[in-house]
N, C-alpha and C. Protein backbone atom coordinates (compact mmCIF):
# COMPACT_ATOMS: atom_id res chain seq x y z
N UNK A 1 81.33 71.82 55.12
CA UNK A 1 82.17 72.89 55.60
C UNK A 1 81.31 73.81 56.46
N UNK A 2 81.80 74.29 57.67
CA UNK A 2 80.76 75.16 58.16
C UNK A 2 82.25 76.55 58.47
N UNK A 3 81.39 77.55 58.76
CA UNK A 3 82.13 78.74 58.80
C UNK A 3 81.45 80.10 59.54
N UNK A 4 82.36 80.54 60.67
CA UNK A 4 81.71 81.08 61.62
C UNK A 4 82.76 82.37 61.59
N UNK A 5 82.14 83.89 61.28
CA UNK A 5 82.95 85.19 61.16
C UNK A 5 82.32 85.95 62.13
N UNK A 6 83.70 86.27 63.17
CA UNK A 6 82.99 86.81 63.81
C UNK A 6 84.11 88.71 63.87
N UNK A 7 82.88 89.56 63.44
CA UNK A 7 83.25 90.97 63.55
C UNK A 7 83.51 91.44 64.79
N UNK A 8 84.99 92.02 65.22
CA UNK A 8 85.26 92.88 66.89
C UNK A 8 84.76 94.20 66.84
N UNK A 9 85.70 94.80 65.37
CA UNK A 9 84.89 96.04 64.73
C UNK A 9 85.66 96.26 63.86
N UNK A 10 86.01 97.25 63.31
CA UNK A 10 85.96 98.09 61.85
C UNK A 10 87.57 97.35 61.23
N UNK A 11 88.61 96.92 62.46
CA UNK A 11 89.69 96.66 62.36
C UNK A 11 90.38 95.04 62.74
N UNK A 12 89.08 94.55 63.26
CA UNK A 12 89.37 93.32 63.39
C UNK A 12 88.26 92.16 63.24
N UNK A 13 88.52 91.08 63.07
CA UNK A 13 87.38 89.88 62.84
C UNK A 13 87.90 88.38 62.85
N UNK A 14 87.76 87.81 63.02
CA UNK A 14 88.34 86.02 63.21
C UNK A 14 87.23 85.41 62.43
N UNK A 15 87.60 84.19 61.90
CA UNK A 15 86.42 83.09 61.03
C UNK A 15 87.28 82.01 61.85
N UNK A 16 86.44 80.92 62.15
CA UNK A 16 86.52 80.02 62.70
C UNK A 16 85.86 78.70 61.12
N UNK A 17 86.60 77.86 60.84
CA UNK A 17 86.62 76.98 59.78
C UNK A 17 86.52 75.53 59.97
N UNK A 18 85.25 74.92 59.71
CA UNK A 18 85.81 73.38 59.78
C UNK A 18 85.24 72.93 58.82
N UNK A 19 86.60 71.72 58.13
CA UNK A 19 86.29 71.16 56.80
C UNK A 19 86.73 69.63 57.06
N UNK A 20 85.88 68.69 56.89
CA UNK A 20 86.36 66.89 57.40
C UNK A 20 85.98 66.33 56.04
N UNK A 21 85.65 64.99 55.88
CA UNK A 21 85.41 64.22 55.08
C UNK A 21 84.04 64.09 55.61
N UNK A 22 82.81 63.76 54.65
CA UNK A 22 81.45 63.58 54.92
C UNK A 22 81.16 62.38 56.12
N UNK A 23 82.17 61.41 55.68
CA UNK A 23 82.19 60.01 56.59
C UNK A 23 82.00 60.59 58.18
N UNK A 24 83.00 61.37 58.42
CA UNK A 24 83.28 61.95 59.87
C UNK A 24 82.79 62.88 59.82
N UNK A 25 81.37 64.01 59.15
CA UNK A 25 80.86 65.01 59.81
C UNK A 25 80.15 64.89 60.84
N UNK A 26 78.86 64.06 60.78
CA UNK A 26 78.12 64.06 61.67
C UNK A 26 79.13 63.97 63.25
N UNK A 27 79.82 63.21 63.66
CA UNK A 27 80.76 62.97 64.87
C UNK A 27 81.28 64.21 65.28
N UNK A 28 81.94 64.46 64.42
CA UNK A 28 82.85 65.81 64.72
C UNK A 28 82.07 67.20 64.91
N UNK A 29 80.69 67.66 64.23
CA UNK A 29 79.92 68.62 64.31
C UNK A 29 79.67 69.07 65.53
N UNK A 30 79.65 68.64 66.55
CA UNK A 30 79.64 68.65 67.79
C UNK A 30 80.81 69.66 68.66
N UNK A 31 81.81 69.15 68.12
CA UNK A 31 82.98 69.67 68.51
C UNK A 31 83.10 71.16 68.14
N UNK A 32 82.95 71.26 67.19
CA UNK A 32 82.64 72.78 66.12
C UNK A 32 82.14 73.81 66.79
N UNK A 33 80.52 73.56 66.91
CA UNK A 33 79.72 73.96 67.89
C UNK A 33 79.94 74.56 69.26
N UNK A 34 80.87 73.32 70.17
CA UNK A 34 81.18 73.79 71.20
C UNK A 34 82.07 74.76 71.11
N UNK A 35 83.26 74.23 70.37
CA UNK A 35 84.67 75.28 70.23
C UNK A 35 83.91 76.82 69.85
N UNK A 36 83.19 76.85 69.06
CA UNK A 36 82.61 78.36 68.29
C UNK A 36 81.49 79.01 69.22
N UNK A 37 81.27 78.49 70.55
CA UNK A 37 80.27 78.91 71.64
C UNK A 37 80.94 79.49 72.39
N UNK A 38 82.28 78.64 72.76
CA UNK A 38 83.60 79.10 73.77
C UNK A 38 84.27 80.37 73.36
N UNK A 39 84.25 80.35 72.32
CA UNK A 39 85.78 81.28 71.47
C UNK A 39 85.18 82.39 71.86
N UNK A 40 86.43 83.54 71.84
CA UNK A 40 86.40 84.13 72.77
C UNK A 40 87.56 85.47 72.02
N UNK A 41 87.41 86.79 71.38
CA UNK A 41 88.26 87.30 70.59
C UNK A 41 89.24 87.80 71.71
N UNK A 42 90.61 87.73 71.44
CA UNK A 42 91.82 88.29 72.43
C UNK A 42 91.38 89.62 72.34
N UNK A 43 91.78 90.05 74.08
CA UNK A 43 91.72 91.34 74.50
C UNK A 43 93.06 91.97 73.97
């Protein structure tokens, strides 16, 4: 499981969540990574 919180400030925050089967982590970890580099909190 990996898990990424990210604080805007006092009133807002997003976690970003990914949970697979062990078989398919390594593959998919990648994806995670990128998506949680991109993300981007709404204005």
């Amino acid at each position: 499981m990996l898990n990424r919180n990210i604080l805007v400030n006092g009133h807002r925050a997003y976690a970003l969540y990914r949970s697979t089967p062990a078989s398919q982590w390594s593959g998919g970890r990648r994806y995670f990574e990128v998506f949680a580099m991109s993300f981007g909190p709404a204005s």
